[in-house]
C-alpha atoms as a PDB file:
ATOM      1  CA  UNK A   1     -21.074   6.989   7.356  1.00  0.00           C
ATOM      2  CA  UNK A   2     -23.104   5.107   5.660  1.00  0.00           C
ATOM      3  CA  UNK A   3     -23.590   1.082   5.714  1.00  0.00           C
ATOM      4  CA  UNK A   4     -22.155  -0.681   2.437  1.00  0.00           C
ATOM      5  CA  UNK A   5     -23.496  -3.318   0.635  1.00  0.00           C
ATOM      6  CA  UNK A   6     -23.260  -5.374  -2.519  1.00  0.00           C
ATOM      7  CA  UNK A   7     -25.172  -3.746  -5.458  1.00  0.00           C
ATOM      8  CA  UNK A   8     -24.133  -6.113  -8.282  1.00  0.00           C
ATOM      9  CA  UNK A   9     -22.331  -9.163  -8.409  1.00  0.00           C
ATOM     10  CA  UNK A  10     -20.826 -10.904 -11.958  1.00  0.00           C
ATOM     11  CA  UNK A  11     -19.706 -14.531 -12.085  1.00  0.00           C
ATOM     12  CA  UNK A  12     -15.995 -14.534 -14.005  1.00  0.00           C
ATOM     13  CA  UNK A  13     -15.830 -18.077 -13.789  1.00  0.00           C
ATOM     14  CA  UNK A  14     -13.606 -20.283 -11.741  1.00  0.00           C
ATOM     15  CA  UNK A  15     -15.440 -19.723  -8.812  1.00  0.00           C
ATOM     16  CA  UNK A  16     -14.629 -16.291  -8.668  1.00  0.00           C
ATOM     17  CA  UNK A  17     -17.316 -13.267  -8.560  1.00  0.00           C
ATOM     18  CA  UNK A  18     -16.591  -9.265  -9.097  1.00  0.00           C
ATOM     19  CA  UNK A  19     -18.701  -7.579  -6.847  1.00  0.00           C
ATOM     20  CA  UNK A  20     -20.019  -4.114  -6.649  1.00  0.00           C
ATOM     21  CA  UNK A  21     -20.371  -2.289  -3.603  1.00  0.00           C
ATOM     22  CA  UNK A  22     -22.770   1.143  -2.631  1.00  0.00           C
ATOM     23  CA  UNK A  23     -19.369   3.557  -2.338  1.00  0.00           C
ATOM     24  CA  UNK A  24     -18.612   2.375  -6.062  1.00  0.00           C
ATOM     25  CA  UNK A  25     -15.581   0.206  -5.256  1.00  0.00           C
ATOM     26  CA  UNK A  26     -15.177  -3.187  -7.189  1.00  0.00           C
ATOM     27  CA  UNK A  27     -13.760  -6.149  -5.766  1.00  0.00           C
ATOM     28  CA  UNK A  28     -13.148  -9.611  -7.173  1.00  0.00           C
ATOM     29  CA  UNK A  29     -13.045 -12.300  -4.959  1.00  0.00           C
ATOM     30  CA  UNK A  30     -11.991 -16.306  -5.090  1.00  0.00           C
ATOM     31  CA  UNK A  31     -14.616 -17.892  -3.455  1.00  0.00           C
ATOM     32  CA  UNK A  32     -13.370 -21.405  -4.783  1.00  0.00           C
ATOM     33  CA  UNK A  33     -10.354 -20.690  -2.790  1.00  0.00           C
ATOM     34  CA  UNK A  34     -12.554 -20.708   0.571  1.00  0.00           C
ATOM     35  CA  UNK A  35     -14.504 -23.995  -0.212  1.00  0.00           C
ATOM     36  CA  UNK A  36     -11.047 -25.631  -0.413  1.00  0.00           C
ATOM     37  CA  UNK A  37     -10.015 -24.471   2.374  1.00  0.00           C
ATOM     38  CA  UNK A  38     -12.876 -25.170   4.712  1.00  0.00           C
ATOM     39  CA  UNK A  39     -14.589 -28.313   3.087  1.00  0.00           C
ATOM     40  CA  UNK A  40     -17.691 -29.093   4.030  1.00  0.00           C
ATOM     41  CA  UNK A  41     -20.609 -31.124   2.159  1.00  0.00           C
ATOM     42  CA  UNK A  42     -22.818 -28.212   2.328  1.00  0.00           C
ATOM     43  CA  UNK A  43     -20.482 -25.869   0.707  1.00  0.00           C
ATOM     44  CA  UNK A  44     -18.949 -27.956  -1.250  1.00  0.00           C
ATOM     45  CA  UNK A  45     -21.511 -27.982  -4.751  1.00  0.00           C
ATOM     46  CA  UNK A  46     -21.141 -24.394  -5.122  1.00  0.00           C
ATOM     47  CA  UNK A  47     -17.231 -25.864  -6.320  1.00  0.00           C
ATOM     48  CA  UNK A  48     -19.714 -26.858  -9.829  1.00  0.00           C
ATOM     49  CA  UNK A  49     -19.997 -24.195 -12.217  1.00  0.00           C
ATOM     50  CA  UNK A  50     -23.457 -24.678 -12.293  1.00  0.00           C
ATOM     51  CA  UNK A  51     -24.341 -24.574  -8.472  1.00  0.00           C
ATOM     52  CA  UNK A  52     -21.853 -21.566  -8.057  1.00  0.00           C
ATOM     53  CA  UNK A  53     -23.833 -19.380 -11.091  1.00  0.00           C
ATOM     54  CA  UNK A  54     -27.319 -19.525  -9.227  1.00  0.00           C
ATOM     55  CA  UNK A  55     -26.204 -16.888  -6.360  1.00  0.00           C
ATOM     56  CA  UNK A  56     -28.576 -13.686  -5.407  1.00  0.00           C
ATOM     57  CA  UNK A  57     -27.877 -10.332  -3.812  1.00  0.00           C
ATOM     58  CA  UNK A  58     -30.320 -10.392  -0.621  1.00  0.00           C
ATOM     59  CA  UNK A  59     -30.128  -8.024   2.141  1.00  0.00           C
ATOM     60  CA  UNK A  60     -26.889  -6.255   0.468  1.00  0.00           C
ATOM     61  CA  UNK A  61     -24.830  -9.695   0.445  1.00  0.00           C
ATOM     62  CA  UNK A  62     -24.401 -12.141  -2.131  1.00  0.00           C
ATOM     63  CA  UNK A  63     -26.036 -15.540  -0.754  1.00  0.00           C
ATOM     64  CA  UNK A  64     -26.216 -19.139  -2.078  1.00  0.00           C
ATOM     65  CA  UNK A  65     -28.564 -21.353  -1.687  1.00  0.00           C
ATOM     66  CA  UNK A  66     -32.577 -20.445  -0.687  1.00  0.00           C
ATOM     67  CA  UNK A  67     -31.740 -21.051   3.091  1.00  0.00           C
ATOM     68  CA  UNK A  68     -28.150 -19.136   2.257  1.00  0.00           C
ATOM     69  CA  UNK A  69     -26.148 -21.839   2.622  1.00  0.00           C
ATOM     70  CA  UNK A  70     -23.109 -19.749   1.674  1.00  0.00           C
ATOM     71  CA  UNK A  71     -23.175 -15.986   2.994  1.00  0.00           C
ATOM     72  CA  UNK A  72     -19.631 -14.314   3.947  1.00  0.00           C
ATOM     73  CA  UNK A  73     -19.083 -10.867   5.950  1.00  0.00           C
ATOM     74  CA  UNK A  74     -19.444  -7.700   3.558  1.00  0.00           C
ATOM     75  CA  UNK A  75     -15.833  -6.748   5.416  1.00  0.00           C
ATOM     76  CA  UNK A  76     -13.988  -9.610   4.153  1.00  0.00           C
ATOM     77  CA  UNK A  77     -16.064  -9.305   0.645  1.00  0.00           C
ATOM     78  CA  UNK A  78     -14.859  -5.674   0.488  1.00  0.00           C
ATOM     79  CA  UNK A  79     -11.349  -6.772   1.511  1.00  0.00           C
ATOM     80  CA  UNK A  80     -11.531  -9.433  -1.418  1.00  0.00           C
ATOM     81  CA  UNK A  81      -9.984 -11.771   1.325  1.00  0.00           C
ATOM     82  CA  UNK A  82     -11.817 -14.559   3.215  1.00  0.00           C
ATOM     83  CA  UNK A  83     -11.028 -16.282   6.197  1.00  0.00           C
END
């Protein structure tokens, strides 16, 4: 089988991304709903719309920040649930 990763990502607002995987499945995903859950001073500027736009598919993830300040599992990505 082969590995998936993230091919595209699109910002819907509200803290929320759709994301594109290799196997052609779609998922979107509340990222928002993480940062309030697990506050942190690091994470929590990607809560500003303008912070949270400026993320980048590296490696077959979707990553914030140049040192990826915010990466998450592709498995809970794909699930559209993160813990």
């Amino acid at each position: 089988m082969n590995k998936i990763i993230i091919i595209g990502a699109e910002n819907l607002g509200n803290s929320s991304v759709r994301l594109s995987f290799s196997d052609n499945t779609t998922q979107i995903v509340d990222i928002g709903s993480f940062i309030r859950r697990h506050p942190h001073p690091q994470y929590n500027k990607y809560l500003e719309p303008r912070h949270f736009s400026k993320f980048s598919i590296e490696n077959g993830n979707i990553v914030w920040g140049k040192n990826w300040d915010l990466i998450f599992p592709i498995e809970q990505l794909y699930a559209g649930t993160l813990q």
